[in-house]
C-alpha atoms as a PDB file:
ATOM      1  CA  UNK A   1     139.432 114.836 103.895  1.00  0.00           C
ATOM      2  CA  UNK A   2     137.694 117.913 102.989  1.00  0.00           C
ATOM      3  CA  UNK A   3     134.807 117.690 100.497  1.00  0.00           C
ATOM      4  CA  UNK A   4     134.695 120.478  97.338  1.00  0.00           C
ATOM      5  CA  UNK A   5     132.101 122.311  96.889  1.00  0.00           C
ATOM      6  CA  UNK A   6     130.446 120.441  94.043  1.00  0.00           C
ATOM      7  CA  UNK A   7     131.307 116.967  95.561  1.00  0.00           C
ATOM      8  CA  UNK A   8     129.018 118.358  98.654  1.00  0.00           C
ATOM      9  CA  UNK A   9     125.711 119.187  96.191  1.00  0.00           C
ATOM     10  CA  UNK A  10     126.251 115.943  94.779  1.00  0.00           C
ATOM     11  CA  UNK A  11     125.576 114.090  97.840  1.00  0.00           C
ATOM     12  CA  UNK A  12     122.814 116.527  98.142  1.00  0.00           C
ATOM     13  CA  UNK A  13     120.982 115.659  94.826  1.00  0.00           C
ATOM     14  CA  UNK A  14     121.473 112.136  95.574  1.00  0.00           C
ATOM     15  CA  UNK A  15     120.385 112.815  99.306  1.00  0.00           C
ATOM     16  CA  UNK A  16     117.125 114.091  98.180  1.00  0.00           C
ATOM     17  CA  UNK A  17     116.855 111.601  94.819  1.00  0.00           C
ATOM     18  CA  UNK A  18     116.876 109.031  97.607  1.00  0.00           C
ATOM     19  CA  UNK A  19     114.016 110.687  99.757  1.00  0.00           C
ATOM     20  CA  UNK A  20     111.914 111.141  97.005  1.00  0.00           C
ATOM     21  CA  UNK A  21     112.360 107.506  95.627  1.00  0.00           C
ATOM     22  CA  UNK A  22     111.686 106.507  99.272  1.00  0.00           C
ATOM     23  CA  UNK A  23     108.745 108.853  99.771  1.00  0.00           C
ATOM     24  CA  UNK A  24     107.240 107.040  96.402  1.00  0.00           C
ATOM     25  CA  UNK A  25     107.920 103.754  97.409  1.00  0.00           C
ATOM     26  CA  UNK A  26     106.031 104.363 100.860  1.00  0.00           C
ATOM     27  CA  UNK A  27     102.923 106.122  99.225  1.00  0.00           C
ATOM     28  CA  UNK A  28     102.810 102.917  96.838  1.00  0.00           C
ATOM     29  CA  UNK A  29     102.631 100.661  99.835  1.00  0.00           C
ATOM     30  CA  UNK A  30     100.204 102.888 101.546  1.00  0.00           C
ATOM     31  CA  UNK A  31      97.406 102.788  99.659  1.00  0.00           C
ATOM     32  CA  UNK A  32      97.979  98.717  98.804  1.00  0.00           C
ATOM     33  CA  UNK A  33      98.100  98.233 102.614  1.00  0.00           C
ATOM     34  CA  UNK A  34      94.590 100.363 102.796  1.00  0.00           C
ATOM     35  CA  UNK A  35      92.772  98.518 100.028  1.00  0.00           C
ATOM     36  CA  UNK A  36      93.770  95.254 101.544  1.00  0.00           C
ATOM     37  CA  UNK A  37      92.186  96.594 104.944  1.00  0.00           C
ATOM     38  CA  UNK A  38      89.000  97.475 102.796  1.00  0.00           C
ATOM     39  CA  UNK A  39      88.563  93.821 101.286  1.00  0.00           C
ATOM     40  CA  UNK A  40      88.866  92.152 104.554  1.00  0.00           C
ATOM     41  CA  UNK A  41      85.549  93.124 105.103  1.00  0.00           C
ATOM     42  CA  UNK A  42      83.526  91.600 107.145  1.00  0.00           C
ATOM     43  CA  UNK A  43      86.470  90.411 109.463  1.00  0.00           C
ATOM     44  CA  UNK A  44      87.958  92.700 111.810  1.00  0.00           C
ATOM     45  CA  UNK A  45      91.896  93.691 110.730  1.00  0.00           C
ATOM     46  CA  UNK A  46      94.319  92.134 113.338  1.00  0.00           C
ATOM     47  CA  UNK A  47      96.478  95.776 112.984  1.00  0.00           C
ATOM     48  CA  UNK A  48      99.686  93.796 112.395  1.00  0.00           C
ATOM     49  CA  UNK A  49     100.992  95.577 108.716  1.00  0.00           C
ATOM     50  CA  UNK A  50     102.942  93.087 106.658  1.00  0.00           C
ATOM     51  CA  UNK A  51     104.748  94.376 103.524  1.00  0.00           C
ATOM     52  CA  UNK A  52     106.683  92.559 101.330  1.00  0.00           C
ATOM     53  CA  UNK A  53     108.994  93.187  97.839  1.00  0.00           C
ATOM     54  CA  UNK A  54     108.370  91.458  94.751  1.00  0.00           C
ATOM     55  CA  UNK A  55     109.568  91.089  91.577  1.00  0.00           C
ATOM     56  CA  UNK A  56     109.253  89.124  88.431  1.00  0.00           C
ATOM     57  CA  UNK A  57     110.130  85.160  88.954  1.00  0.00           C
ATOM     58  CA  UNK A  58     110.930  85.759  92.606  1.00  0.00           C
ATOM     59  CA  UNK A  59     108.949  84.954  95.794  1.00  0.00           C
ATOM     60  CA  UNK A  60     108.786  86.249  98.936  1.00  0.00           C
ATOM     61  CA  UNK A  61     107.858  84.820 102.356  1.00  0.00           C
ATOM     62  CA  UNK A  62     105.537  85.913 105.493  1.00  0.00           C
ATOM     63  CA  UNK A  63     105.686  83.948 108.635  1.00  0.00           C
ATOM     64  CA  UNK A  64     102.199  84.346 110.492  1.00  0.00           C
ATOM     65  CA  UNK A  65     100.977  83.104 114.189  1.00  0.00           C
ATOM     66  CA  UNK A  66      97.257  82.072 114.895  1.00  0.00           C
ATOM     67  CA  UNK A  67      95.638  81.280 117.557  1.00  0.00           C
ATOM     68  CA  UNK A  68      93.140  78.293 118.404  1.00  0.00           C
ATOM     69  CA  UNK A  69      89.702  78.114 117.917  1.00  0.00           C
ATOM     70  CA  UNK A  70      89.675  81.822 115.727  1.00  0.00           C
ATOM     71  CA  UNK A  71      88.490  82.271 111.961  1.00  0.00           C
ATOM     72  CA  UNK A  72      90.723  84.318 109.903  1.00  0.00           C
ATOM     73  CA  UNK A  73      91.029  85.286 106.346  1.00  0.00           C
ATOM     74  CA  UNK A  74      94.405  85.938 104.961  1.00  0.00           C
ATOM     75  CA  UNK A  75      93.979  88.881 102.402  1.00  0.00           C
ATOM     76  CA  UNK A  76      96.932  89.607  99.950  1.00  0.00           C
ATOM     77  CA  UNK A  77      96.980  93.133  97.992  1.00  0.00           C
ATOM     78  CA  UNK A  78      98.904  94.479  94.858  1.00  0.00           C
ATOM     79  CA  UNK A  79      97.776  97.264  93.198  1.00  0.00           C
ATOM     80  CA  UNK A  80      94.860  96.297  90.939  1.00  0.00           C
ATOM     81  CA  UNK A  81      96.951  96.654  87.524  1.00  0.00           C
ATOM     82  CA  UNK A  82      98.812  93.437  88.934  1.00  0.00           C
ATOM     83  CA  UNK A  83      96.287  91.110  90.608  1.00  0.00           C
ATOM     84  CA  UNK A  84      96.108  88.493  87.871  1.00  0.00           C
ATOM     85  CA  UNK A  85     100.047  88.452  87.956  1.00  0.00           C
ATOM     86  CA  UNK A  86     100.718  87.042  91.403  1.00  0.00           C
ATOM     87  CA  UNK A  87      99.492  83.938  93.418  1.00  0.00           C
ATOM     88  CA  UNK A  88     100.435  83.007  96.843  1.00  0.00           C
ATOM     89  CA  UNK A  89     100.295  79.810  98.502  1.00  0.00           C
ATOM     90  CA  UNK A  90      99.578  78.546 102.502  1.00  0.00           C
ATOM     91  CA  UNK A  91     102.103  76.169 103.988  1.00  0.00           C
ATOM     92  CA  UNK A  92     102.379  75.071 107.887  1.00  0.00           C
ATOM     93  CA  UNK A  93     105.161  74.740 109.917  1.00  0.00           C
ATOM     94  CA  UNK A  94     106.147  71.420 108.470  1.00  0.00           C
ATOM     95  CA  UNK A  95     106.024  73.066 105.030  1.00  0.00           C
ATOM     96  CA  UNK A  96     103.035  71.166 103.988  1.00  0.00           C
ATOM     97  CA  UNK A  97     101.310  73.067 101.666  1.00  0.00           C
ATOM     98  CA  UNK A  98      97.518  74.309 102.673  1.00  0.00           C
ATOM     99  CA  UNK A  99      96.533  76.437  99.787  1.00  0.00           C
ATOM    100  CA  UNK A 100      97.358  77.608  96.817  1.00  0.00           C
ATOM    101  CA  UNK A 101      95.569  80.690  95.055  1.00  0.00           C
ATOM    102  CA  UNK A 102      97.032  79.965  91.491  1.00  0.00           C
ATOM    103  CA  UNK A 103      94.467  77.099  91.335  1.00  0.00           C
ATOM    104  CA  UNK A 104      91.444  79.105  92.255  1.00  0.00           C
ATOM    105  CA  UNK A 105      92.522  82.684  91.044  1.00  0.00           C
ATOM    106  CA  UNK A 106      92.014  83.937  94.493  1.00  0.00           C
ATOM    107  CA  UNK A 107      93.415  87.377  96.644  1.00  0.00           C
ATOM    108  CA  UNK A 108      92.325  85.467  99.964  1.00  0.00           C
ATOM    109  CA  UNK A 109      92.509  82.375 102.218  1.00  0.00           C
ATOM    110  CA  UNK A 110      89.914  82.129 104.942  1.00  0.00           C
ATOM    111  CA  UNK A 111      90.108  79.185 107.425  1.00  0.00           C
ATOM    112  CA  UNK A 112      88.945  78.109 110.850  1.00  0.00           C
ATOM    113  CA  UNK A 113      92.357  77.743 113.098  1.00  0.00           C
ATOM    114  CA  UNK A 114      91.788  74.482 115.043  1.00  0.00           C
ATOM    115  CA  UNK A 115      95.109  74.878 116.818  1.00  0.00           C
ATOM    116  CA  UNK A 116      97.816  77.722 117.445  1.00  0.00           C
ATOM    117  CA  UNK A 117     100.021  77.365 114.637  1.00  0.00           C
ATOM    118  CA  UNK A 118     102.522  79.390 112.446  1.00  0.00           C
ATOM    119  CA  UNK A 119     101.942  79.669 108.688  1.00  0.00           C
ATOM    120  CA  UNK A 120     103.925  80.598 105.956  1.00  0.00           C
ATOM    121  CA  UNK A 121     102.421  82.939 103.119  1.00  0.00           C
ATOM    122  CA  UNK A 122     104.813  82.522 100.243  1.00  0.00           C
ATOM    123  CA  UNK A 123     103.928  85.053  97.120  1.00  0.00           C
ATOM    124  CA  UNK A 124     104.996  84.587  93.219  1.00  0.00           C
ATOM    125  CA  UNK A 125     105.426  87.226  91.240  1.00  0.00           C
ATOM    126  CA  UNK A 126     104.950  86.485  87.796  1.00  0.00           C
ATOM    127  CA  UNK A 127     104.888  88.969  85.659  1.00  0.00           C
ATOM    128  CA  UNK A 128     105.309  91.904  88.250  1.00  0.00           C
ATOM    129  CA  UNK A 129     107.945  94.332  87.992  1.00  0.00           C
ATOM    130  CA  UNK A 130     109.394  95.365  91.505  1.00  0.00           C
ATOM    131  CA  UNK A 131     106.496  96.137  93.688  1.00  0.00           C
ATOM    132  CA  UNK A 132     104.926  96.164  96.903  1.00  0.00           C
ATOM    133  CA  UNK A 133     102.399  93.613  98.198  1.00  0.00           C
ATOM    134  CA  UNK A 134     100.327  93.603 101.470  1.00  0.00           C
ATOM    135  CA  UNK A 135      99.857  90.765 103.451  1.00  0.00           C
ATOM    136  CA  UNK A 136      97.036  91.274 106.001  1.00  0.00           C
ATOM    137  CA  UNK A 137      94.682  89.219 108.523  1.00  0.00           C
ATOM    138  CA  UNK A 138      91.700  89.555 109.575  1.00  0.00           C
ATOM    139  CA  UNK A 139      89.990  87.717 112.435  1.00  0.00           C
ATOM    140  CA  UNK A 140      85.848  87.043 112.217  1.00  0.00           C
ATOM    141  CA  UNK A 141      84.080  89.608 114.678  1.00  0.00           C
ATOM    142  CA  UNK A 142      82.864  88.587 117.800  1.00  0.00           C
ATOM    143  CA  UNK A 143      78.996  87.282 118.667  1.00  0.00           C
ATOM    144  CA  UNK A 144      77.773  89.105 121.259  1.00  0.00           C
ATOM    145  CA  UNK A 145      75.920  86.656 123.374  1.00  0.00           C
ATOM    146  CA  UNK A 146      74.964  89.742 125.909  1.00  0.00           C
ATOM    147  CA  UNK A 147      76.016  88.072 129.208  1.00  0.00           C
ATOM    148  CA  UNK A 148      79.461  87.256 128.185  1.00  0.00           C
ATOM    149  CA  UNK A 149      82.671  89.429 129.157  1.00  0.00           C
ATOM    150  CA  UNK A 150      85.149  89.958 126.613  1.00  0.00           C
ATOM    151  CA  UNK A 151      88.312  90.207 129.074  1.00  0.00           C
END
């Protein structure tokens, strides 16, 4: 089947409607990823990148592993216009629920990990139209005791 000549610039301006909405979309999720690295100040960032879509009265999940005997914080990001219209919470693998940020109008969970465990970051949108949050961890930096070896 042979394509005419205006069917082919069609699929061109969508081709490059879709880049650009794409390129956007990235950019958005790029600086939300880089604030979220800012605020987990003092801990160290783990490097692991976890973006997630959401939108008004939906939620969306994160599964996260952590390792004994570590203190982490657990920093979630939106762009600042939409901070007061999400809330996460915590749960373990059981589905117990740990923490939820609703109750203390928090961007962050910070916890000692007395165990390696999974946990499941689960974040309401409220009143957010489609957007991109950041789900980040941090670990606390090491003490440097001066004889010991970090292998």
């Amino acid at each position: 089947m042979k394509l005419s000549v205006t069917h082919s610039r069609i699929l061109i301006v969508l081709f490059v409607l879709a880049l650009i909405t794409f390129d956007k979309g990235f950019a958005q999720c790029k600086s939300v990823v880089q604030d979220g690295i800012n605020k987990l100040e003092p801990f160290v960032f783990n490097g692991q990148i976890n973006t997630i879509e959401v939108k008004k009265g939906k939620s969306a999940k994160v599964h996260l592993a952590f390792y004994k005997g570590r203190t982490y914080k657990i920093q979630i990001t939106i762009e600042p216009v939409f901070v007061e219209k999400i809330s996460f919470k915590i749960f373990d693998e059981k589905k117990n629920e740990i923490f939820d940020s609703s109750a203390k109008n928090a961007d962050s969970f910070t916890f000692y990990s007395n165990s390696a465990q999974e946990l499941i970051v689960e974040v309401y949108a409220t009143e957010v139209p489609k957007h991109c949050v950041a789900v980040l961890v941090g670990t606390e930096a090491p003490k440097n005791n001066g004889s010991m070896r970090y292998l």
